[in-house]
C-alpha atoms as a PDB file:
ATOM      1  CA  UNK A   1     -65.120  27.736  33.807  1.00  0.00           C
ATOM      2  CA  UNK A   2     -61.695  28.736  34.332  1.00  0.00           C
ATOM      3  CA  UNK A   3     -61.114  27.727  37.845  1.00  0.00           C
ATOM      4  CA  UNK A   4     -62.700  24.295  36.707  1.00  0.00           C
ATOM      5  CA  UNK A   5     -59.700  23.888  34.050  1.00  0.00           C
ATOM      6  CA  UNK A   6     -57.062  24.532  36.670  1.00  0.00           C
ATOM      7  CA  UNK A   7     -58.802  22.025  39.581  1.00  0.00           C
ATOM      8  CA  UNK A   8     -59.154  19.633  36.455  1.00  0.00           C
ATOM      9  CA  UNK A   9     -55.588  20.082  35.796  1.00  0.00           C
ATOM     10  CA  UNK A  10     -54.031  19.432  39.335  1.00  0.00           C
ATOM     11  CA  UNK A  11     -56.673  16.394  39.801  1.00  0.00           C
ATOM     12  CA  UNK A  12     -55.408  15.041  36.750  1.00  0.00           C
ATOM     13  CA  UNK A  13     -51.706  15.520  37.581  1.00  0.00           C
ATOM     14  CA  UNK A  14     -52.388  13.943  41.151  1.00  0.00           C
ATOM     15  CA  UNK A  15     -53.991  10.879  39.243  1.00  0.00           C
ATOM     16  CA  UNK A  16     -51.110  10.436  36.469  1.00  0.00           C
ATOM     17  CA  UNK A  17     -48.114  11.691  39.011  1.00  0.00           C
ATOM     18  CA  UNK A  18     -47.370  14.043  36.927  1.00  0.00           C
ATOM     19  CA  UNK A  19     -46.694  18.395  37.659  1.00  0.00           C
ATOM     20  CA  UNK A  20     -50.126  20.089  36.161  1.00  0.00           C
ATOM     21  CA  UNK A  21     -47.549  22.443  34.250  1.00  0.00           C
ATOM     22  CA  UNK A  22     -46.512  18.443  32.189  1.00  0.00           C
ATOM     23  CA  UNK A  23     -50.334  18.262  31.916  1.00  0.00           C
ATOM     24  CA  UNK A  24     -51.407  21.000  30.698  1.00  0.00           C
ATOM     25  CA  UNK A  25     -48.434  20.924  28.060  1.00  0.00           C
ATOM     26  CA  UNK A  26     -49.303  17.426  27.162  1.00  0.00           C
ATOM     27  CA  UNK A  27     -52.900  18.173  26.803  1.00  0.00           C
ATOM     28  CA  UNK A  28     -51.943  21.379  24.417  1.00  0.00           C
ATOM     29  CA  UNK A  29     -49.695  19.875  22.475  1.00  0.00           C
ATOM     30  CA  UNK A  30     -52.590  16.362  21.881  1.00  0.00           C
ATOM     31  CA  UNK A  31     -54.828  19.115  21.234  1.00  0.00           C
ATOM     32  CA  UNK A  32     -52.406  21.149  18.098  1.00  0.00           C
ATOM     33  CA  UNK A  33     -51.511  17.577  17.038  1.00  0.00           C
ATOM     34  CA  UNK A  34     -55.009  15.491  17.038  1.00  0.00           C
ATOM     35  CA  UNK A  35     -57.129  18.058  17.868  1.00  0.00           C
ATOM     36  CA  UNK A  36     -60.208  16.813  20.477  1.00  0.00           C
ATOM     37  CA  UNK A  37     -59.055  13.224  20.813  1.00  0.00           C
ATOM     38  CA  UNK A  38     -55.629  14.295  20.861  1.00  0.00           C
ATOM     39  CA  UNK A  39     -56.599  16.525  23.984  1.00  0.00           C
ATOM     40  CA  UNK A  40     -58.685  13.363  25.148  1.00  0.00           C
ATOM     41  CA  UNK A  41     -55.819  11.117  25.135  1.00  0.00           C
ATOM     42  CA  UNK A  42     -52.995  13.135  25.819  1.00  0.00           C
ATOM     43  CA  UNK A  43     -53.024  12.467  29.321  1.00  0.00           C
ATOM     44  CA  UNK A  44     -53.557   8.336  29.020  1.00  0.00           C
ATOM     45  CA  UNK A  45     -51.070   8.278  26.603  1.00  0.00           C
ATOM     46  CA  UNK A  46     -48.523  10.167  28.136  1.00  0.00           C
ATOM     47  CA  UNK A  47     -48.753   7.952  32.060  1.00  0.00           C
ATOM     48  CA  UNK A  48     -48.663   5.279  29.843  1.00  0.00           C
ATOM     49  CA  UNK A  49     -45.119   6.316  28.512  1.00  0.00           C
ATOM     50  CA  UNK A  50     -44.343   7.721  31.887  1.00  0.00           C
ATOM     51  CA  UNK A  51     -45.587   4.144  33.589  1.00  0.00           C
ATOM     52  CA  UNK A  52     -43.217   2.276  30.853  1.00  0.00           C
ATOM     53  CA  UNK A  53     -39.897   3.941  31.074  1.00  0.00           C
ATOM     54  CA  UNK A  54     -40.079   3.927  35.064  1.00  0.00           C
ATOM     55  CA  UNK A  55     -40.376   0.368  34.281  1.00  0.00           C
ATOM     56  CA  UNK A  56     -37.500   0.300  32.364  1.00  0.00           C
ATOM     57  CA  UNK A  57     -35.401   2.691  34.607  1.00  0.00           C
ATOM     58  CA  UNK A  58     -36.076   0.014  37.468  1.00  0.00           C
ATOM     59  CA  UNK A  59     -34.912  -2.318  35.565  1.00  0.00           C
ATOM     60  CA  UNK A  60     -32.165  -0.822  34.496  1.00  0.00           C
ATOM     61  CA  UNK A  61     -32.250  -1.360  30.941  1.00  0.00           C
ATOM     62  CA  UNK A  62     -33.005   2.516  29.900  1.00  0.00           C
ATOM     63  CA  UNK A  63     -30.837   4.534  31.938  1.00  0.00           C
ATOM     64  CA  UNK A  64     -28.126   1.874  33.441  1.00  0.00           C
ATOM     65  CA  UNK A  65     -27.273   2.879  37.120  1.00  0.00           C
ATOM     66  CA  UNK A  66     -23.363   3.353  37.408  1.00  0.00           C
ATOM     67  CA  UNK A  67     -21.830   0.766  39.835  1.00  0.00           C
ATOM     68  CA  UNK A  68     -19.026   2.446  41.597  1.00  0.00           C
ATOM     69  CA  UNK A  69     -17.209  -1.048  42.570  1.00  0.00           C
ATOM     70  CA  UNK A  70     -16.959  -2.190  38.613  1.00  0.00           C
ATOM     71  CA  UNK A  71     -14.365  -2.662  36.683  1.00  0.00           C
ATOM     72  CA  UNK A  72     -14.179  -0.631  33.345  1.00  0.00           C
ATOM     73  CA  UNK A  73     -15.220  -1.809  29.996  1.00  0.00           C
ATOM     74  CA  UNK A  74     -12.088  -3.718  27.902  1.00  0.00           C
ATOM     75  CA  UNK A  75     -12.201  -1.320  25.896  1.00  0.00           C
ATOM     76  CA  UNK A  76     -11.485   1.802  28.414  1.00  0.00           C
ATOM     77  CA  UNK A  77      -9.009  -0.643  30.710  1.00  0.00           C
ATOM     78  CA  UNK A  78      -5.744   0.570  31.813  1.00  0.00           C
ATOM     79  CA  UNK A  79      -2.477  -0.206  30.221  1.00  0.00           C
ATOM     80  CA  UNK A  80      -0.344  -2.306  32.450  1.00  0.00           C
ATOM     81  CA  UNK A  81       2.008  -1.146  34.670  1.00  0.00           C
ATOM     82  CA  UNK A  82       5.247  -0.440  31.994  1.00  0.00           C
ATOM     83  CA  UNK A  83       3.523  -0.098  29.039  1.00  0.00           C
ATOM     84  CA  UNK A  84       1.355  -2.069  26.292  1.00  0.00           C
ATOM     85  CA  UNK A  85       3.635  -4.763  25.873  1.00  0.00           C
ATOM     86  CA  UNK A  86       4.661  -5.703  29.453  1.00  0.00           C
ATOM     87  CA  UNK A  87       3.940  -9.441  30.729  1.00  0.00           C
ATOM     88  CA  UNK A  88       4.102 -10.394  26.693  1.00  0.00           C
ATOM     89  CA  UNK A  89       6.554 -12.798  26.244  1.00  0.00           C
ATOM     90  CA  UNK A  90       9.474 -11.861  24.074  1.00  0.00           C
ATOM     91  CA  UNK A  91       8.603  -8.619  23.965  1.00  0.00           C
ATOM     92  CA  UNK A  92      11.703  -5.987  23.664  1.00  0.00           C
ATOM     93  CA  UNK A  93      11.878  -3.340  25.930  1.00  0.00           C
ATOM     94  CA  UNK A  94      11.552   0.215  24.534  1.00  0.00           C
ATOM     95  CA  UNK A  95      14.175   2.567  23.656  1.00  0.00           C
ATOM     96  CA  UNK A  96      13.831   5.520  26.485  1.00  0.00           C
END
């Protein structure tokens, strides 16, 4: 009984691409939460989430990648070279 658990487990894990120590967490916590079904449909449920935010990693709308190359956000961008008000037309020069 026991050794069919843990070969359940690692078959399962193989299926969902997920590490049998995720699955058998996932299938605990379905089962303290739902009890039966929850253990049933742990697993499903959880590729499913798995399968929808690689989706959205790949697509870069969860996790944004970080371009090296780009410029920063107007928000974060540099002061120009001699201060806030340089290149502004009639601007005064500050007092050192």
């Amino acid at each position: 009984m026991a050794i069919q658990v843990f070969v359940t487990q690692f078959v399962m894990a193989d299926a969902v691409n997920m590490t049998p120590v995720a699955v058998f967490v996932v299938v605990i916590l379905g089962t303290s939460i739902a009890g039966v079904l929850g253990a049933v449909f742990a697993i499903p449920t959880a590729a499913a989430i798995l399968a929808v935010t690689d989706y959205l990693r790949q697509r870069d709308v969860l996790l944004p990648a970080a371009d090296p190359g780009a410029s920063p956000p107007a928000d974060e961008a540099p002061e120009p070279a001699g201060g806030p008000d340089a290149g502004v037309e009639g601007a005064h020069p500050r007092p050192a």
